[in-house]
N, C-alpha and C. Protein backbone atom coordinates (compact mmCIF):
# COMPACT_ATOMS: atom_id res chain seq x y z
N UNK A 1 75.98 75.62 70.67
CA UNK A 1 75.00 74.74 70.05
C UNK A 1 74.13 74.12 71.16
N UNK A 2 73.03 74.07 70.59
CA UNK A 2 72.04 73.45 71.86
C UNK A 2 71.29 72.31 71.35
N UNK A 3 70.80 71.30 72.21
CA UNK A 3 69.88 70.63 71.66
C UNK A 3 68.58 70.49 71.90
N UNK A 4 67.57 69.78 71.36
CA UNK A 4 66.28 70.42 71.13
C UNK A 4 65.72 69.00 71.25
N UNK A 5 64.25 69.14 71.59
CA UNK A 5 63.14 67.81 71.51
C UNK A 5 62.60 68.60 70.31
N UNK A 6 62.53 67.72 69.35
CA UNK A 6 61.07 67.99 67.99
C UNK A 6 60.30 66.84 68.45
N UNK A 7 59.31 67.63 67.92
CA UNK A 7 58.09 67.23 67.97
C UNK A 7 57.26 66.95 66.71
N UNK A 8 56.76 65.75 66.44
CA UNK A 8 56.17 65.95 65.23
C UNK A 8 54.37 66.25 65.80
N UNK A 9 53.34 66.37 65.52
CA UNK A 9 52.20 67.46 65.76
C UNK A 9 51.36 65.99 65.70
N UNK A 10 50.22 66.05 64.52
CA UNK A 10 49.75 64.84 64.82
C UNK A 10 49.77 63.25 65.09
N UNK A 11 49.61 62.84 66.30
CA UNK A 11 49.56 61.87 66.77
C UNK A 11 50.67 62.02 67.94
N UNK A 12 51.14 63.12 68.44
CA UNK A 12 52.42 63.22 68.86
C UNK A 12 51.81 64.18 70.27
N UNK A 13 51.41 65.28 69.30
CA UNK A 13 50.72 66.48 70.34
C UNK A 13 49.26 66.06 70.30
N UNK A 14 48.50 66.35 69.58
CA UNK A 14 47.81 66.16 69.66
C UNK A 14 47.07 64.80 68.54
N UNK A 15 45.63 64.42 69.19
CA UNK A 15 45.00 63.42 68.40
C UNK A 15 44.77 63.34 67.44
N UNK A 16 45.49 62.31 66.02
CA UNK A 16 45.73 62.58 64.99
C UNK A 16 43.96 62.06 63.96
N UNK A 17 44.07 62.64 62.70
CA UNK A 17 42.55 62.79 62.08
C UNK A 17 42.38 61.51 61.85
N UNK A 18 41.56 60.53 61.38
CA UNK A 18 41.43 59.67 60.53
C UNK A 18 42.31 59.59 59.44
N UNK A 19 42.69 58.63 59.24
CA UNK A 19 43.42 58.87 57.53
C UNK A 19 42.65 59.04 56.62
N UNK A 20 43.35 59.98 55.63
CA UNK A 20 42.47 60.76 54.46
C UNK A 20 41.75 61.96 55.22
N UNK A 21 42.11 62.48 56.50
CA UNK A 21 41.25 63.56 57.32
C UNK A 21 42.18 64.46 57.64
N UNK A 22 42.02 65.72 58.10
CA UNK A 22 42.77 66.52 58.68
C UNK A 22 42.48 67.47 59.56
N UNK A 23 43.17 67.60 60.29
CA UNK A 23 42.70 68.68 61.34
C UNK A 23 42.52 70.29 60.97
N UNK A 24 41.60 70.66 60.93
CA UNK A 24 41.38 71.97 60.01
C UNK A 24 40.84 72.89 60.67
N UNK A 25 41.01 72.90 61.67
CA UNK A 25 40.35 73.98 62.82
C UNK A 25 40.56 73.45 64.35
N UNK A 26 40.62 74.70 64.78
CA UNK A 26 41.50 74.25 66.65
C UNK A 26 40.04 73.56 67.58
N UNK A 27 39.11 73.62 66.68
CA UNK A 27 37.88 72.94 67.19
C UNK A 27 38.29 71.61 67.65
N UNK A 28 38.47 70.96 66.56
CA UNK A 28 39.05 69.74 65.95
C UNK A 28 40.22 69.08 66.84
N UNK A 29 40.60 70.28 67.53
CA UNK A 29 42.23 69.84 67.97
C UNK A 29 42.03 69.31 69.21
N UNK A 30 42.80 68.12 69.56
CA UNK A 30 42.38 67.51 70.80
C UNK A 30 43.95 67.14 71.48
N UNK A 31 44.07 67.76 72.42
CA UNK A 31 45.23 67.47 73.19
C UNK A 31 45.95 66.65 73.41
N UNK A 32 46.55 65.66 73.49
CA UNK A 32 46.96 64.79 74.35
C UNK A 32 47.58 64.67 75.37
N UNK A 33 47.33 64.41 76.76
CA UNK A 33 47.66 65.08 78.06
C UNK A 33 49.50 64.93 78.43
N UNK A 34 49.75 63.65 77.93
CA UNK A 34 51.00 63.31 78.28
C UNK A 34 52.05 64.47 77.95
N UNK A 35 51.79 64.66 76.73
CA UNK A 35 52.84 65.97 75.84
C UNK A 35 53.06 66.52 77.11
N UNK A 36 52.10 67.19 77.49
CA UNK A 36 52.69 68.76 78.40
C UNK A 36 53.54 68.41 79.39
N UNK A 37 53.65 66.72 80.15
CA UNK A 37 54.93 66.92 80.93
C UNK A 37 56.01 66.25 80.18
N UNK A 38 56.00 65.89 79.28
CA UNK A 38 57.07 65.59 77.99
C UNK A 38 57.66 67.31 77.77
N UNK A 39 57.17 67.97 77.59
CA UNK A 39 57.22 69.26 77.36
C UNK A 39 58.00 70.09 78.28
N UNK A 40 57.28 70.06 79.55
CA UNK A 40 57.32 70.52 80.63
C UNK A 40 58.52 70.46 80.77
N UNK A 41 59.53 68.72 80.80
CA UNK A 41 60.84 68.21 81.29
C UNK A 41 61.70 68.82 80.77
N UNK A 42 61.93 69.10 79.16
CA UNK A 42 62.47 69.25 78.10
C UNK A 42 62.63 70.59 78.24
N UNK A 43 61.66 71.71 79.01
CA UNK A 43 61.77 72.99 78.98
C UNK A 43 62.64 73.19 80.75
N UNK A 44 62.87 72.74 81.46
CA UNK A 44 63.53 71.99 82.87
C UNK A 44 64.89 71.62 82.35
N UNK A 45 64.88 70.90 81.50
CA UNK A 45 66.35 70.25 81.04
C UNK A 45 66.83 71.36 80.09
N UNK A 46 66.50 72.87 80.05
CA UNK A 46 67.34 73.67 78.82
C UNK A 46 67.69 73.34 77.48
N UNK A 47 66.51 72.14 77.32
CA UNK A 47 66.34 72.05 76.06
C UNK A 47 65.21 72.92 74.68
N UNK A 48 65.73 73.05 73.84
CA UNK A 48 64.64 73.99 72.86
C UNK A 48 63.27 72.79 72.65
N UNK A 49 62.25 74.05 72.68
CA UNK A 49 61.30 72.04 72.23
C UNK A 49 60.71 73.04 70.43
N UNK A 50 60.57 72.24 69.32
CA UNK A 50 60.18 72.45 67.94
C UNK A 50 59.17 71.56 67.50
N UNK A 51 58.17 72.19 66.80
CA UNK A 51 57.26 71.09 66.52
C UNK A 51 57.66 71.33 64.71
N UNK A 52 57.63 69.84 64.18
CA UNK A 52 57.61 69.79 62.64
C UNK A 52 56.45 69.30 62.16
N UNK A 53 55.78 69.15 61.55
CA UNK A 53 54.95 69.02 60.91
C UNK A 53 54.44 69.08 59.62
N UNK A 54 53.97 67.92 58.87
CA UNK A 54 53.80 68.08 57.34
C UNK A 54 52.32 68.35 57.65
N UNK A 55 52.26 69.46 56.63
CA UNK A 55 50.65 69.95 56.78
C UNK A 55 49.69 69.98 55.63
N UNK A 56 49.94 68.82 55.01
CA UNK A 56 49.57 68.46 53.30
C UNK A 56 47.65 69.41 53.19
N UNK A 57 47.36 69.47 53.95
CA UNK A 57 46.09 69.94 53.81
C UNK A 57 45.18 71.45 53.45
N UNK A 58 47.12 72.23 53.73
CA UNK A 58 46.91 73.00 52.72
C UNK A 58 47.13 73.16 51.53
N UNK A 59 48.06 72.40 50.71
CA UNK A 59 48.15 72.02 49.50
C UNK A 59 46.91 71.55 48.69
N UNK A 60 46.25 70.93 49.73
CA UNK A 60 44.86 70.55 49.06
C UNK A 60 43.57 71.28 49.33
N UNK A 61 43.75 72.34 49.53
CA UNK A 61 42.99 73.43 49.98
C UNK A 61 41.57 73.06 51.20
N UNK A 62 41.90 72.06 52.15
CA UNK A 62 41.36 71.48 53.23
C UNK A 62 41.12 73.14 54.04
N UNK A 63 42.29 73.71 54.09
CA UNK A 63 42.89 74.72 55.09
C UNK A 63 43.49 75.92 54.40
N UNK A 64 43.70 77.34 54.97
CA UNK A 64 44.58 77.84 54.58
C UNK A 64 45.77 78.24 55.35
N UNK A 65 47.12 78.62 55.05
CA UNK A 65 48.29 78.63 55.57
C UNK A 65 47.43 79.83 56.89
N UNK A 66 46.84 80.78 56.91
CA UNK A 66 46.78 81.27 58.09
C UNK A 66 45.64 80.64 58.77
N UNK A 67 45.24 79.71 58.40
CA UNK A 67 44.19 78.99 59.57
C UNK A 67 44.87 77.69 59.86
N UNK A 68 45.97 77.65 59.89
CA UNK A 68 46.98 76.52 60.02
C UNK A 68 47.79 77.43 61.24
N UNK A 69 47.84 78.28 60.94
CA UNK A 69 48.91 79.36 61.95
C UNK A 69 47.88 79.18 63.02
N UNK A 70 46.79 79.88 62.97
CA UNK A 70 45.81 79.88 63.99
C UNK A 70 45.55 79.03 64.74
N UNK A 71 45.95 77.58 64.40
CA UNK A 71 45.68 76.12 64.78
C UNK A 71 46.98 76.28 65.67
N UNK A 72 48.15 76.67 65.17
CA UNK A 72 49.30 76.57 65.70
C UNK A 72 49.47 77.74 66.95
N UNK A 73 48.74 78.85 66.87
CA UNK A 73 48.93 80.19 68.42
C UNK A 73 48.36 79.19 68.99
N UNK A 74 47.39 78.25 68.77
CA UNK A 74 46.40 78.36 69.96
C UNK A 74 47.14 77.16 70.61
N UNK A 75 47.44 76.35 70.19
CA UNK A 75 48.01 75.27 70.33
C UNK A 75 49.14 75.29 71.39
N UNK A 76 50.00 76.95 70.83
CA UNK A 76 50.98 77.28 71.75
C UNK A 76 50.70 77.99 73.05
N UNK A 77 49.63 78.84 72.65
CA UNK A 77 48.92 79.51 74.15
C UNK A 77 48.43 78.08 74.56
N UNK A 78 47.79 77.32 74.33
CA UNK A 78 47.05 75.77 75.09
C UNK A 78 48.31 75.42 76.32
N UNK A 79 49.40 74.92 75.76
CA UNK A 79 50.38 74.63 76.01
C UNK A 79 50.85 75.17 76.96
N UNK A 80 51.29 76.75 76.61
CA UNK A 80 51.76 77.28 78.11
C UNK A 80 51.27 77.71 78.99
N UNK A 81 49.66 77.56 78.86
CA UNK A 81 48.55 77.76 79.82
C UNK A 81 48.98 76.68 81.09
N UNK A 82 49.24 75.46 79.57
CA UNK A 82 49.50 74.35 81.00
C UNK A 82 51.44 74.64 81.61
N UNK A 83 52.24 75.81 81.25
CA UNK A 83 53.26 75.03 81.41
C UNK A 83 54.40 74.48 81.02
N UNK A 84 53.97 74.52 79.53
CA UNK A 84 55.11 73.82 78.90
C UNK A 84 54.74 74.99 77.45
N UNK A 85 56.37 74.96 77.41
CA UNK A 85 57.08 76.04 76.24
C UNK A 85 56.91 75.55 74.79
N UNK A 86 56.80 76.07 73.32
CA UNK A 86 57.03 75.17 72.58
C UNK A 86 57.98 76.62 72.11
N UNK A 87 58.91 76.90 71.74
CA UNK A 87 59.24 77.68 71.06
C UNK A 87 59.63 78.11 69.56
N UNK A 88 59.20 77.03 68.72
CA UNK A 88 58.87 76.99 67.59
C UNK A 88 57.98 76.22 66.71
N UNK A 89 57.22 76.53 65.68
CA UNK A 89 57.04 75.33 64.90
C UNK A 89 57.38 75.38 63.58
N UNK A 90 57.86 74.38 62.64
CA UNK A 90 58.25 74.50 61.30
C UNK A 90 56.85 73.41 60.45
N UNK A 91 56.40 74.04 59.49
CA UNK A 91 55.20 73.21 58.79
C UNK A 91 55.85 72.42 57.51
N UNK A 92 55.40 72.11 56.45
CA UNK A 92 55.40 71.74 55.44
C UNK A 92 53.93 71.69 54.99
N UNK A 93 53.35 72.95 54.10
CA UNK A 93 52.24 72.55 53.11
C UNK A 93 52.16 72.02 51.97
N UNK A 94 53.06 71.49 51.84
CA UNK A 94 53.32 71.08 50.38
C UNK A 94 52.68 70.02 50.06
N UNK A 95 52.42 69.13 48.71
CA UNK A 95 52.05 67.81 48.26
C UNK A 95 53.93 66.98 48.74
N UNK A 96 53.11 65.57 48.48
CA UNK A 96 54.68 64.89 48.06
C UNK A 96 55.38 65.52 46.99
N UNK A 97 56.96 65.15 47.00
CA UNK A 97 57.50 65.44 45.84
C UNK A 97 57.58 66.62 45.24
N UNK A 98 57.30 67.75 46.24
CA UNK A 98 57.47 69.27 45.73
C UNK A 98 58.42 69.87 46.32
N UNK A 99 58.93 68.83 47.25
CA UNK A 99 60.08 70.42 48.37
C UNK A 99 61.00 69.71 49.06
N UNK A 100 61.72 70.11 49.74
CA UNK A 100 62.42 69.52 50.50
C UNK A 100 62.08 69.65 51.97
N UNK A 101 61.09 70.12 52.72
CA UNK A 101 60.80 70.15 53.86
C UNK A 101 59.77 69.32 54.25
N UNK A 102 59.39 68.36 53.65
CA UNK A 102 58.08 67.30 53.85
C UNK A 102 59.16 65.75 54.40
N UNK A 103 58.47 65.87 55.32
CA UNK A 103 59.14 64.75 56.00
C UNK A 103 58.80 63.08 54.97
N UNK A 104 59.79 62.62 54.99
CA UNK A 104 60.82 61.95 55.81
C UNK A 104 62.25 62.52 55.28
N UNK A 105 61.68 63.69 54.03
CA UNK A 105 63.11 64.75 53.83
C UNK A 105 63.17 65.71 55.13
N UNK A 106 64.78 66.02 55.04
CA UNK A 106 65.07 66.91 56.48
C UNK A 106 64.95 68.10 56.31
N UNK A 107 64.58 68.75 55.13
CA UNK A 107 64.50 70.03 55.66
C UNK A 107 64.21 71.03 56.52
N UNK A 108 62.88 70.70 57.01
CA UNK A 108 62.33 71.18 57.98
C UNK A 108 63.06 71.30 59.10
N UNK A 109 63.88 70.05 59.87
CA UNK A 109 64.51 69.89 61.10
C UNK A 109 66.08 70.68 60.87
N UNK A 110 66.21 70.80 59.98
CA UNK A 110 67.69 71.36 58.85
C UNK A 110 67.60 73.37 59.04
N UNK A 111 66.20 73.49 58.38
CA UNK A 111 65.92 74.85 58.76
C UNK A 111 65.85 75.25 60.41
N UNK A 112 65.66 74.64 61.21
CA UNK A 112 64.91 75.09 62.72
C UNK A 112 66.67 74.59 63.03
N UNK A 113 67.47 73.68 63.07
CA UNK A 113 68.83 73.64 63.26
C UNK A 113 69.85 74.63 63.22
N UNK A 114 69.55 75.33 61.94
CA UNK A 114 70.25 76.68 61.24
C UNK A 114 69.84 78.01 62.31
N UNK A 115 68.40 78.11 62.32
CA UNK A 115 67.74 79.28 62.69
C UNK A 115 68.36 79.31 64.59
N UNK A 116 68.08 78.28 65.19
CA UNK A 116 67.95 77.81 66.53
C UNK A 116 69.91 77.74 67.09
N UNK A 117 70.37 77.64 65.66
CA UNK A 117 71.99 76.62 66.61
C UNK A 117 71.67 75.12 67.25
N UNK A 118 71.30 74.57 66.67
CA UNK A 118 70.83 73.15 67.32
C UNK A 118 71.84 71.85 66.67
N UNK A 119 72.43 71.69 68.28
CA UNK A 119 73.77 70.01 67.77
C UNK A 119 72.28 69.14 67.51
N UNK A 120 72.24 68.75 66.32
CA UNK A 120 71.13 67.38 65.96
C UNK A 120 71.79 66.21 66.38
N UNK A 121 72.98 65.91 66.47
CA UNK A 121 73.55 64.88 67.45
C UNK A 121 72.83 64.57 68.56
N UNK A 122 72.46 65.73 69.50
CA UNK A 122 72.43 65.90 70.59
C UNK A 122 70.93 65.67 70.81
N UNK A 123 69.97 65.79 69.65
CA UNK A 123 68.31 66.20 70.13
C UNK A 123 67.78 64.79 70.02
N UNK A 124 66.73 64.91 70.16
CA UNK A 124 65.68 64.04 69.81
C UNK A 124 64.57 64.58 68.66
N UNK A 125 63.86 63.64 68.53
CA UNK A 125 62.72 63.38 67.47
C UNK A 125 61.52 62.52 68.02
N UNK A 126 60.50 63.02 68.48
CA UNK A 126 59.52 62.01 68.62
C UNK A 126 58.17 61.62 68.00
N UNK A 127 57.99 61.32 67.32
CA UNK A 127 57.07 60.83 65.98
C UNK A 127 56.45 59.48 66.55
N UNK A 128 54.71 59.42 65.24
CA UNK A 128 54.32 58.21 65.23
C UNK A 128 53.96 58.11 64.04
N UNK A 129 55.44 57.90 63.04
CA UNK A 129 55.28 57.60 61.63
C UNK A 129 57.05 56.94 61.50
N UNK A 130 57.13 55.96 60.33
CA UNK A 130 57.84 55.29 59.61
C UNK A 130 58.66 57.01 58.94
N UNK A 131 58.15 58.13 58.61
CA UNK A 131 58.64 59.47 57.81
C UNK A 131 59.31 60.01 59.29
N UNK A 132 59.09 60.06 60.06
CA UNK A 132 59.70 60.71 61.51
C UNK A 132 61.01 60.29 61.43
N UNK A 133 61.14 58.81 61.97
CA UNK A 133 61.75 57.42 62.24
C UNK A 133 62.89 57.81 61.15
N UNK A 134 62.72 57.88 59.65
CA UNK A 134 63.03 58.06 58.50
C UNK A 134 64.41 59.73 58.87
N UNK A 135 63.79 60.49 59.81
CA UNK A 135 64.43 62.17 59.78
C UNK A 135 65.30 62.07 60.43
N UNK A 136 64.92 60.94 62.02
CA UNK A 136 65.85 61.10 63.00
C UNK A 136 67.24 60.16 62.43
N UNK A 137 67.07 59.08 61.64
CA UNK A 137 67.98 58.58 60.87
C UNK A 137 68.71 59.37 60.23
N UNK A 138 68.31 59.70 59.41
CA UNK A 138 68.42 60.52 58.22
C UNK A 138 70.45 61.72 58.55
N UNK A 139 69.72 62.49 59.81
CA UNK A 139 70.04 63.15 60.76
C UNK A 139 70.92 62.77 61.81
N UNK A 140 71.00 61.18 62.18
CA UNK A 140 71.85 61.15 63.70
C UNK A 140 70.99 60.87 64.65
N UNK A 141 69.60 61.50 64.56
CA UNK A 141 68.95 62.16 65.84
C UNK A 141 68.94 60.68 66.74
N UNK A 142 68.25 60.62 68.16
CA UNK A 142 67.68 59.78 68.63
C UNK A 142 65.92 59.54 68.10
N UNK A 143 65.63 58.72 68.10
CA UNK A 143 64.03 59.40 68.23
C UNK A 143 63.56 57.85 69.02
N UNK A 144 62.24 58.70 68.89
CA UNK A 144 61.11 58.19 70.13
C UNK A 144 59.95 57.89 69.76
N UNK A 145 59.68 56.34 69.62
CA UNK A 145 58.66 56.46 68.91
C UNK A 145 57.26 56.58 69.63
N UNK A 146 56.01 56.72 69.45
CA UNK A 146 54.57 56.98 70.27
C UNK A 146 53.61 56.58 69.72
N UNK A 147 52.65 55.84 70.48
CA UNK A 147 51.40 55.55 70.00
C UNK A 147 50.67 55.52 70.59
N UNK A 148 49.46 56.73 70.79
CA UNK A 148 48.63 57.28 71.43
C UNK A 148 49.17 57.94 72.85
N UNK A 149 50.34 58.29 72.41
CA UNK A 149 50.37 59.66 73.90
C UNK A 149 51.48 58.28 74.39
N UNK A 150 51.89 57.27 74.10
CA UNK A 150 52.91 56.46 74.77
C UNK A 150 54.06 55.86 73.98
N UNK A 151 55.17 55.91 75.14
CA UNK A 151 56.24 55.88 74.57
C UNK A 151 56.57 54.67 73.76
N UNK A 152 57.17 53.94 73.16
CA UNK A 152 57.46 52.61 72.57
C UNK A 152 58.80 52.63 72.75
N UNK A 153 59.92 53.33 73.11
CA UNK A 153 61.34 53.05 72.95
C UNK A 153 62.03 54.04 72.52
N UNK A 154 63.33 53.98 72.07
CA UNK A 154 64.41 54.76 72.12
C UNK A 154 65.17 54.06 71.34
N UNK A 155 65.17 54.63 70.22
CA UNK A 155 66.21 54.48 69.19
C UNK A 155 67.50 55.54 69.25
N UNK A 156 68.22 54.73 68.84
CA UNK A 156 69.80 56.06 69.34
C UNK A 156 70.31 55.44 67.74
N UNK A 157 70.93 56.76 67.04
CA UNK A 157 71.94 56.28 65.53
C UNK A 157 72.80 55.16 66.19
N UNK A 158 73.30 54.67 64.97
CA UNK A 158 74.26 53.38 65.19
C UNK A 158 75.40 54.11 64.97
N UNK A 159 75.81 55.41 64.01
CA UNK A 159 76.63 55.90 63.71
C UNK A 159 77.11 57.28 64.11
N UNK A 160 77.92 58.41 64.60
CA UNK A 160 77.90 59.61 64.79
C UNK A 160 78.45 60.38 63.78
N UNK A 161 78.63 60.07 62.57
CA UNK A 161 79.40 60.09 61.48
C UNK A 161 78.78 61.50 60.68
N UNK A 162 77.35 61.86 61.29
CA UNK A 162 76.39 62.74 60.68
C UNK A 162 76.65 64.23 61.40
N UNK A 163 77.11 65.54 60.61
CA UNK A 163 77.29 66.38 61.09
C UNK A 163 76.65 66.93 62.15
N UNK A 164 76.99 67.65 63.25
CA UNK A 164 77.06 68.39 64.36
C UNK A 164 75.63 69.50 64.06
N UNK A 165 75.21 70.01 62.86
CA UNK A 165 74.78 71.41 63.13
C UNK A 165 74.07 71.06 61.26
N UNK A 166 72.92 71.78 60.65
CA UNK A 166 72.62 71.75 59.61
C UNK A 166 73.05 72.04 58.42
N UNK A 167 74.57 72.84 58.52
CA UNK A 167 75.22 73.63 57.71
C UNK A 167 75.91 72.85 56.69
């Protein structure tokens, strides 16, 4: 079992839209510099790095699931141009209330756990949402919270009581 940094995407990786906006093209997509040695460490420390992401904007036909992918190669070529690995990402297009992979439900981190072998004990979560905050709970995880490319702290569970692995 290994453990992993997730990543949640906007506001995390990169600069998140306006609210009520979405990022709908890699035009749009704006880096944030810090990630890549957040990245960088995490790929140094033999850790997996995963990005999750709720991607409501194709549900609302903002986007489509392969111009969401496209957002996501480039994002990953961006990345290891500079350096740093991402070796997966898990989305959610869904509305609220349709699935179980829309954060602050775990599916998403549940699926990439299963697929990967990942102790969620062991990982982190770093988000800049109350739904992140919500997974790494949820889960055990540690997480980390961010606002604008900076860290705010380190939350660790109070409990270890939460299984080892997604199964």
């Amino acid at each position: 079992m290994r453990p992993c940094l997730f990543l949640d995407r906007d506001g995390v990786i990169n600069v998140a839209a306006e609210p009520g906006c979405y990022i709908e093209s890699w035009e749009q997509f704006q880096l944030i510099p810090q990630v890549v040695d957040w990245i960088r460490l995490c790929n140094e420390l033999g850790l997996l790095v995963i990005v999750v992401t709720n991607q409501r904007g194709v549900a609302l036909g903002r986007m489509t699931e392969n111009g969401l992918g496209e957002i996501h190669r480039m994002m990953i070529a961006e990345l290891e141009r500079l350096g740093a690995r991402v070796d997966d990402v898990f989305y959610c297009p869904h509305h609220e209330g349709e699935c179980d992979c829309r954060k602050p439900r775990t599916g998403m981190v549940r699926e990439a756990a299963r697929k990967w072998d990942i102790d969620l004990t062991m990982s982190i979560l770093v988000g800049d949402s109350e739904s992140d905050r919500s997974v790494a709970r949820q889960l055990g995880m540690r997480f980390v919270p961010v606002v604008d490319g900076r860290v705010k702290g380190v939350e660790v569970p109070k409990s270890s009581s939460v299984a080892r692995t997604a199964a």
